[in-house]
Protein backbone atom coordinates (compact mmCIF):
# COMPACT_ATOMS: atom_id res chain seq x y z
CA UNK A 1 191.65 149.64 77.83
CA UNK A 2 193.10 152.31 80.15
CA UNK A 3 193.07 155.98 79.00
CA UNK A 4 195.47 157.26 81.35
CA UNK A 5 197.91 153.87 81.20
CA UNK A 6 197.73 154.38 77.05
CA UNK A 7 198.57 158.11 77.65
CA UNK A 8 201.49 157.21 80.04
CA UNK A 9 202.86 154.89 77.03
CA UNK A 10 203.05 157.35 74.62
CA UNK A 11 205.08 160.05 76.78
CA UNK A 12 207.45 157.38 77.84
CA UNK A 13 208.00 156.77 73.98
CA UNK A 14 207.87 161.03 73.68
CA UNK A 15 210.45 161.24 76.52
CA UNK A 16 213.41 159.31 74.15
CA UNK A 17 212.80 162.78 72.10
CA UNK A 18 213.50 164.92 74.98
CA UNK A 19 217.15 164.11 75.66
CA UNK A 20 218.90 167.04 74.19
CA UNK A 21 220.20 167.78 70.25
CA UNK A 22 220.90 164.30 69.46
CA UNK A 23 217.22 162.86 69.68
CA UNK A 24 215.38 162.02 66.61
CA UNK A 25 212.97 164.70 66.09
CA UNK A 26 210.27 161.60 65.55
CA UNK A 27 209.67 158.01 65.80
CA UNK A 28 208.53 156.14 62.56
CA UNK A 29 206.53 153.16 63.14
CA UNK A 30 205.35 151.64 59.97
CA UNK A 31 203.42 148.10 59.94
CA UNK A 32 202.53 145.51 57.36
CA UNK A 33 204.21 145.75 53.80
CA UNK A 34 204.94 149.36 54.16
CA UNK A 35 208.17 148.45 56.34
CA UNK A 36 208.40 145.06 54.97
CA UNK A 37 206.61 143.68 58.19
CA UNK A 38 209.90 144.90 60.20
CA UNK A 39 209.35 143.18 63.66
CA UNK A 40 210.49 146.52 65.74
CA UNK A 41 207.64 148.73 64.38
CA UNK A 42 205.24 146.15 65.22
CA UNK A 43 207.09 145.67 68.69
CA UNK A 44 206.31 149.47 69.36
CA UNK A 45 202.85 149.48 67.77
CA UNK A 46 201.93 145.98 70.47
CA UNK A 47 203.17 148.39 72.81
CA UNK A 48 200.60 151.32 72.73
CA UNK A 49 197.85 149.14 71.13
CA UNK A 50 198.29 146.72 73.51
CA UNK A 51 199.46 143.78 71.85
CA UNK A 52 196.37 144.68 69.18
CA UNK A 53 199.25 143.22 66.23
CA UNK A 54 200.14 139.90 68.22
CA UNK A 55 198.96 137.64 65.41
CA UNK A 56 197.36 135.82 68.33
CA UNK A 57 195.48 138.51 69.71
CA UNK A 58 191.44 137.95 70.35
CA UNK A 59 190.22 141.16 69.27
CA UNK A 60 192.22 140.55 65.84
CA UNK A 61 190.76 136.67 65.28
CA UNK A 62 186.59 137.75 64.13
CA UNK A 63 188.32 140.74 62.21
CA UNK A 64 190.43 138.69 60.23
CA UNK A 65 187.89 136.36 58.88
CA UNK A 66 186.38 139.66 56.97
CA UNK A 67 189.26 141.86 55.91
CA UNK A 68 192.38 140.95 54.25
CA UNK A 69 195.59 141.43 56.69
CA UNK A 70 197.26 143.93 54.80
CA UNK A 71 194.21 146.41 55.01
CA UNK A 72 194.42 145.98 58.53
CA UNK A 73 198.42 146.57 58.82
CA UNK A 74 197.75 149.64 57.01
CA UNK A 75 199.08 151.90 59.45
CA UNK A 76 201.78 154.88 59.69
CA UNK A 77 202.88 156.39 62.97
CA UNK A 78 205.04 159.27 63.37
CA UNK A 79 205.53 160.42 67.40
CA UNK A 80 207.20 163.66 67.44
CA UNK A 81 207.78 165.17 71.23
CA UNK A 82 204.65 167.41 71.32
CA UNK A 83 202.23 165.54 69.12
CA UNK A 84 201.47 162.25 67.16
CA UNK A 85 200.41 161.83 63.52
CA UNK A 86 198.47 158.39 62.16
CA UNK A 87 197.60 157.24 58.87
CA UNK A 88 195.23 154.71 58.64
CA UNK A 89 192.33 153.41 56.39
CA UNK A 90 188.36 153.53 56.87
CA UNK A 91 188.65 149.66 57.76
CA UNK A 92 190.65 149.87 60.82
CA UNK A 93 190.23 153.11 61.39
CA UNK A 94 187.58 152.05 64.05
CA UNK A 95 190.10 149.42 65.42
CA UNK A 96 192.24 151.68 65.96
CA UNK A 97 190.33 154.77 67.51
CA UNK A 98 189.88 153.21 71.30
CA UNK A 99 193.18 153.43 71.63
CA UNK A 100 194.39 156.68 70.19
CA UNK A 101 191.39 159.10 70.62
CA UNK A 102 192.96 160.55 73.73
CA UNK A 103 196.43 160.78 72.96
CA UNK A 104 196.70 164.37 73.11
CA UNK A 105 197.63 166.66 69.90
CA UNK A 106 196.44 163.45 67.51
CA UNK A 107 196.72 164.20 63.92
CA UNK A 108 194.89 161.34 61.85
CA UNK A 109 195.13 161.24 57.92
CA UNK A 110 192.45 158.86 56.74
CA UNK A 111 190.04 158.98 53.56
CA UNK A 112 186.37 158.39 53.91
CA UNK A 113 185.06 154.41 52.30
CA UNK A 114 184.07 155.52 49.03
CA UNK A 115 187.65 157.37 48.54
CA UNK A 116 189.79 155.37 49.90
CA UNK A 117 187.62 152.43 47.41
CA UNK A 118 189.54 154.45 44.73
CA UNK A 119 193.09 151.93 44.79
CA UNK A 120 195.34 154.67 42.76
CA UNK A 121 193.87 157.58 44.74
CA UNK A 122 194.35 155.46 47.96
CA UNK A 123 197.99 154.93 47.78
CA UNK A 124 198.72 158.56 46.59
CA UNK A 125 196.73 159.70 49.86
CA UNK A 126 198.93 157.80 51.57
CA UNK A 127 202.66 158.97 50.36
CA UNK A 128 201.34 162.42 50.92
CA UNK A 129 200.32 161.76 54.04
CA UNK A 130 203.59 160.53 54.56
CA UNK A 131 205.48 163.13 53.46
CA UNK A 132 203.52 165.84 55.13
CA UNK A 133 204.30 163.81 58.80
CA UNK A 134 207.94 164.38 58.18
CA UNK A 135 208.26 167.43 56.64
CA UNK A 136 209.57 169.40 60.01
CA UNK A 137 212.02 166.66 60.86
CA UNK A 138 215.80 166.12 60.02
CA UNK A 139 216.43 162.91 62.21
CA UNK A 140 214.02 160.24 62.22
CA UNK A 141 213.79 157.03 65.07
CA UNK A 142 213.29 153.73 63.75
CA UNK A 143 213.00 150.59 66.15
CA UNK A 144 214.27 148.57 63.94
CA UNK A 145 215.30 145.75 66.17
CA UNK A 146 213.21 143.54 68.92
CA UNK A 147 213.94 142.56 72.15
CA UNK A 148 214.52 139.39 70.93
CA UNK A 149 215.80 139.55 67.37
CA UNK A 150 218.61 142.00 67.58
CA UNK A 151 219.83 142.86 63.93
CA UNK A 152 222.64 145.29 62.93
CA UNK A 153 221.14 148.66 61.44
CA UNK A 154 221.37 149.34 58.10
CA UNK A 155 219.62 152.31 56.52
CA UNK A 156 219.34 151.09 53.12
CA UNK A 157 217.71 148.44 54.38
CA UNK A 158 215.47 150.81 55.79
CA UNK A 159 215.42 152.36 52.05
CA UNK A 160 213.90 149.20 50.48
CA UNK A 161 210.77 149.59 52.50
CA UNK A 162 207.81 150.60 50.17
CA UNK A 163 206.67 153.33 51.70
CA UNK A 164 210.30 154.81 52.06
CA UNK A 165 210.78 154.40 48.33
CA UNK A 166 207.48 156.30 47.06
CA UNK A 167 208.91 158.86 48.79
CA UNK A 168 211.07 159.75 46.66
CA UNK A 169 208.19 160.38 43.81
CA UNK A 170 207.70 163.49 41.77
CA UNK A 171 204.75 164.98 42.16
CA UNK A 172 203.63 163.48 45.25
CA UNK A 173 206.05 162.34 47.16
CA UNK A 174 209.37 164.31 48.76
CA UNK A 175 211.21 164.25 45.17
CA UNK A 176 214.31 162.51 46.64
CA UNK A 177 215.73 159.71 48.43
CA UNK A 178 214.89 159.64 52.17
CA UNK A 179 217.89 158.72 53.35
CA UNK A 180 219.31 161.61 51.66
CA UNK A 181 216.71 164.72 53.35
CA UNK A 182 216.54 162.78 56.37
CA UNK A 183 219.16 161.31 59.23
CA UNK A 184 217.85 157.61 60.53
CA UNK A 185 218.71 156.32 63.81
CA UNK A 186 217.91 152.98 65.77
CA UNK A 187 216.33 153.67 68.97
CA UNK A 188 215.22 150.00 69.13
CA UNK A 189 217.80 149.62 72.87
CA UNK A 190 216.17 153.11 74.33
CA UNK A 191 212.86 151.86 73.35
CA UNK A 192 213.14 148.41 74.96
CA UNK A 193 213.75 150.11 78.55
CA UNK A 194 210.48 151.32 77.75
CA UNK A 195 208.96 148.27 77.24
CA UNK A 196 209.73 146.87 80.83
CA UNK A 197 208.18 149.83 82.86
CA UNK A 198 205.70 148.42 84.94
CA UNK A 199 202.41 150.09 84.69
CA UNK A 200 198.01 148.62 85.62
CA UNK A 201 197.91 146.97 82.32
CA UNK A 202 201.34 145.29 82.16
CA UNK A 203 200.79 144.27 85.61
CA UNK A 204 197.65 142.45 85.23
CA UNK A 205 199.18 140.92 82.13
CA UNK A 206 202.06 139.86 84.60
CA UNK A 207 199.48 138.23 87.33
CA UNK A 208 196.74 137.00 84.64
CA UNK A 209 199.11 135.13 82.39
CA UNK A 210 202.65 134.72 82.60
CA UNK A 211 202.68 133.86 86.75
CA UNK A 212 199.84 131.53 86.26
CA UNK A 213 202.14 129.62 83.62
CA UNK A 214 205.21 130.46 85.65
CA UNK A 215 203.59 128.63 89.08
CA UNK A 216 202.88 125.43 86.50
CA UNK A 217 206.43 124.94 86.00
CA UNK A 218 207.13 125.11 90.12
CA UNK A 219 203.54 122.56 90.75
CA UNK A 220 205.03 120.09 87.55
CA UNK A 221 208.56 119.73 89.18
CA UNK A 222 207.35 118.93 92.76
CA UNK A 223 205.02 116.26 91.10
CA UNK A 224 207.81 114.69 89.93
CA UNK A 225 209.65 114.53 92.65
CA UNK A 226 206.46 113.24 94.99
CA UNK A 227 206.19 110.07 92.24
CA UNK A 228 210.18 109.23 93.16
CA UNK A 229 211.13 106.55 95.79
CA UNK A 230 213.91 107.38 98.20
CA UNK A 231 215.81 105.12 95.88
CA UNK A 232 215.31 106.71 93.03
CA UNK A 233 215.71 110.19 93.74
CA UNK A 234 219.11 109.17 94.80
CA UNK A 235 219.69 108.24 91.42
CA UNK A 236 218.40 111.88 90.23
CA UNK A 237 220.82 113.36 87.91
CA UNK A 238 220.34 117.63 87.55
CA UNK A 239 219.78 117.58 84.10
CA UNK A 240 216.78 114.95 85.02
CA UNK A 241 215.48 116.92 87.81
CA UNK A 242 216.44 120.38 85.49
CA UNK A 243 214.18 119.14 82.44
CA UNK A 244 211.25 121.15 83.06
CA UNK A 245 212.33 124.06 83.45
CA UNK A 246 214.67 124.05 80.70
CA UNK A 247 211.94 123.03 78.34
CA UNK A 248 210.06 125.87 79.48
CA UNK A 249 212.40 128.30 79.08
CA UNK A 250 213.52 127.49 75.67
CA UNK A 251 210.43 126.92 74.02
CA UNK A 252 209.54 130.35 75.44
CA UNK A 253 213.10 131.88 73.62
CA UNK A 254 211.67 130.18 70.03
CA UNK A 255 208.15 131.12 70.23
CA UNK A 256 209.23 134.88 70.98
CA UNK A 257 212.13 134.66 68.30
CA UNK A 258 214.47 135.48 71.33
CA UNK A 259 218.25 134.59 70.41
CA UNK A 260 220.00 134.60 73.37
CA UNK A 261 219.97 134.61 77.09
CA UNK A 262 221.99 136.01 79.97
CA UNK A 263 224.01 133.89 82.11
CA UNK A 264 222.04 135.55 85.44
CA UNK A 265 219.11 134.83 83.82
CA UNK A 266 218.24 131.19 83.29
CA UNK A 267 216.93 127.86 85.10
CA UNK A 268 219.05 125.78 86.82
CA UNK A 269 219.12 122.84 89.39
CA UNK A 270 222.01 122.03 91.23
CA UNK A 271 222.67 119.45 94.17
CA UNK A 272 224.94 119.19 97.18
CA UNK A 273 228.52 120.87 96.98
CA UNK A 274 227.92 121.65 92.69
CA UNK A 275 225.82 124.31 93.75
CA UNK A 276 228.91 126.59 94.76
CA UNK A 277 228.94 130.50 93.54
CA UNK A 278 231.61 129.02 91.22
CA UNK A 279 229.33 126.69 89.78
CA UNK A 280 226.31 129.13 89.30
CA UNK A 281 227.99 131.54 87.40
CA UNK A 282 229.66 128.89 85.00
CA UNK A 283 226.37 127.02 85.15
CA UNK A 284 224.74 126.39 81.23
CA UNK A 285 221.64 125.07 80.72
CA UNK A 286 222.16 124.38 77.34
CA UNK A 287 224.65 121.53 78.49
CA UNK A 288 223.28 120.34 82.20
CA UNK A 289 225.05 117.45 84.06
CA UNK A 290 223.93 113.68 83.89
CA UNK A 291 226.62 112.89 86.10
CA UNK A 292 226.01 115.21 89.11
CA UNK A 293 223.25 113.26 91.06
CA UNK A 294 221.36 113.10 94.19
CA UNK A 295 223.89 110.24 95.50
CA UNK A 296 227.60 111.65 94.96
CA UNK A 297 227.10 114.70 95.26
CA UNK A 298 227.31 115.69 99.12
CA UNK A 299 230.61 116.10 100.95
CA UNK A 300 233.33 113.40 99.63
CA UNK A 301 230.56 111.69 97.42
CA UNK A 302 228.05 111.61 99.61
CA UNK A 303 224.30 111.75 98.94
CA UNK A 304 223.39 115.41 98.82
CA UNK A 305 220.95 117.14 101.07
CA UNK A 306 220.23 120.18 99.65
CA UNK A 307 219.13 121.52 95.45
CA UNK A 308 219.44 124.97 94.61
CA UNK A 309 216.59 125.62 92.31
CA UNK A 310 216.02 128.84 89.47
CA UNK A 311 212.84 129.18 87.08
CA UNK A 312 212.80 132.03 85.08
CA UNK A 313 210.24 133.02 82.50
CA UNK A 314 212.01 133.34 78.64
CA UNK A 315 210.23 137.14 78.90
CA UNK A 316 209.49 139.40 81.16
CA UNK A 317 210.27 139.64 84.76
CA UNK A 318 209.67 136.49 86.29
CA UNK A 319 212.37 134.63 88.09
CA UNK A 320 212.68 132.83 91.17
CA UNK A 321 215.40 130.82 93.26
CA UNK A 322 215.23 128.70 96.28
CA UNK A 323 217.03 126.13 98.13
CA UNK A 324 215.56 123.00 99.19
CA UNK A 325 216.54 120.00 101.47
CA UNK A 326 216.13 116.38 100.91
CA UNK A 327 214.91 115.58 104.28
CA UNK A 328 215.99 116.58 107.66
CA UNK A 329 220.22 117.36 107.44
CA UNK A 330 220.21 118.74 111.32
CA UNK A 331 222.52 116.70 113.23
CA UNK A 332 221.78 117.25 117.24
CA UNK A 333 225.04 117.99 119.21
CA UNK A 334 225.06 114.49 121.38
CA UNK A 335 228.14 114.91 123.35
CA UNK A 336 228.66 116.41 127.04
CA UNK A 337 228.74 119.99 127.34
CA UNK A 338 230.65 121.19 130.60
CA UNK A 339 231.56 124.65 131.80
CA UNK A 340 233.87 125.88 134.52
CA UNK A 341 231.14 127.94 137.28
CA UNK A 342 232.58 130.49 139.63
């Protein structure tokens, strides 16, 4: 935990309000059933919790085992440009507090144990806590989309969510359709920029984890190439040689629900003359050669003497390219140099 880093977060997610007329007057990040467990909210909420809401998160694992998930996915943020309102229960309330205690201007709407014990009472504490959060706002941020599940917007999607609906309760919620008092707007895009700041915390993330994994990938494929005779390396196709890489990669894209990839960013392996500029930019991993090999594919069929290697990490910033040589390719002038001397 890092005070000022967690500080720094939060008025990099207050700047996006700062950028004249059309910015939201808030950012609504609702988690659990409340937003129908909408991925972007708990994209934003990972972000200044510090990944607190990955389901694989260590601090999360003991807590689990004695409260029910949806008690501790009870949680309401609404950042406006000067302040920050959270509503949260008695349970992980004291989750939560290490983390927000010194954002600065923090409004927190939470019961004490033996109200919030009351179910009836607890919800309508809620929707009025709600309501009271956006009453000085017109337009309202929503990230609805992840980095790597991009859907179109759609505010009546937005409409269905269960806390969105109670607003429009007499008595004591806003007494009409949300959607109707308030404008909604994606800032999912603005927000990702966000995301891939560097700061301490994401940076030790960056060197304790994902470039430890990342220099695996580099120490698996020169293994495999150390275990091949000069024979069969010759016989090396790139999707062979390409395989780990690729299996990296992709298995990365599934497990963080990213759909797609850009060109500039993905592994590759390419021998001899296929490793062209033409051929890197209409390079695919998704459909690597079997026919390019070690052995044709030099000058005029040749065997090759050089690969032109890329690993890049499915997220984040990781990526790196090299060019290697299959032995020594230096052919030694041999013939008779003369000059003319005055």
């Amino acid at each position: 935990m890092s005070p000022a880093v967690s500080c720094s977060r939060l008025r990099h997610v207050q700047s996006l309000l700062w950028e004249g007329e059309a910015s939201p007057d808030g950012i609504l990040c609702s988690l659990g059933i409340d937003s129908r467990y909408n991925e972007g909210c708990s994209e934003l909420a990972n972000y200044l919790f510090y990944g607190l809401y990955r389901k694989n998160h260590l601090n999360l694992g003991h807590i689990l085992e004695d409260f029910p998930e949806e008690v501790l996915d009870d949680v309401i943020v609404l950042i406006k440009a000067e302040s920050v309102h959270l509503y949260c229960n008695p349970v992980n309330y004291s989750y939560l507090l290490p983390y927000v205690s010194h954002w600065r201007n923090l409004t927190v709407h939470c019961m004490n144990q033996s109200e919030y014990e009351d179910e009836e009472a607890a919800e309508e504490f809620k929707i009025s806590s709600f309501v009271s959060m956006v009453q000085d706002c017109s337009r309202i941020g929503v990230p609805y989309s992840t980095q790597g599940h991009i859907q179109t917007f759609d505010m009546f999607m937005i409409e269905k969510w269960p806390i969105i609906q109670a607003f429009a309760l007499e008595g004591i919620g806003g007494g009409s359709f949300f959607t109707m008092k308030y404008k909604l707007m994606d800032i999912s895009e603005k927000l990702w920029q966000t995301y891939t700041r560097l700061d301490p915390v994401s940076l030790d993330n960056l060197l304790t984890e994902d470039l430890v994994l990342f220099e695996k990938q580099w120490s698996s494929f020169f293994s495999s190439f150390d275990i091949e005779s000069h024979l069969s390396i010759l016989e090396l196709s790139e999707a062979q040689a390409g395989e780990a890489f690729r299996s990296y990669f992709s298995h990365g894209l599934i497990s963080s629900n990213i759909a797609d990839s850009s060109r500039r960013r993905q592994p590759l392996v390419l021998f001899g003359s296929h490793s062209s500029m033409e051929n890197l930019h209409s390079y695919s991993f998704n459909f690597p050669s079997d026919g390019h090999q070690v052995r044709n594919t030099g000058p005029q069929g040749t065997p090759a003497k050089h690969m032109v290697l890329q690993c890049v990490a499915p997220k984040g910033s990781l990526a790196c390219s090299r060019t290697y040589f299959f032995g020594t390719t230096h052919i030694p002038y041999l013939g008779k140099h003369t000059c003319s001397c005055p």
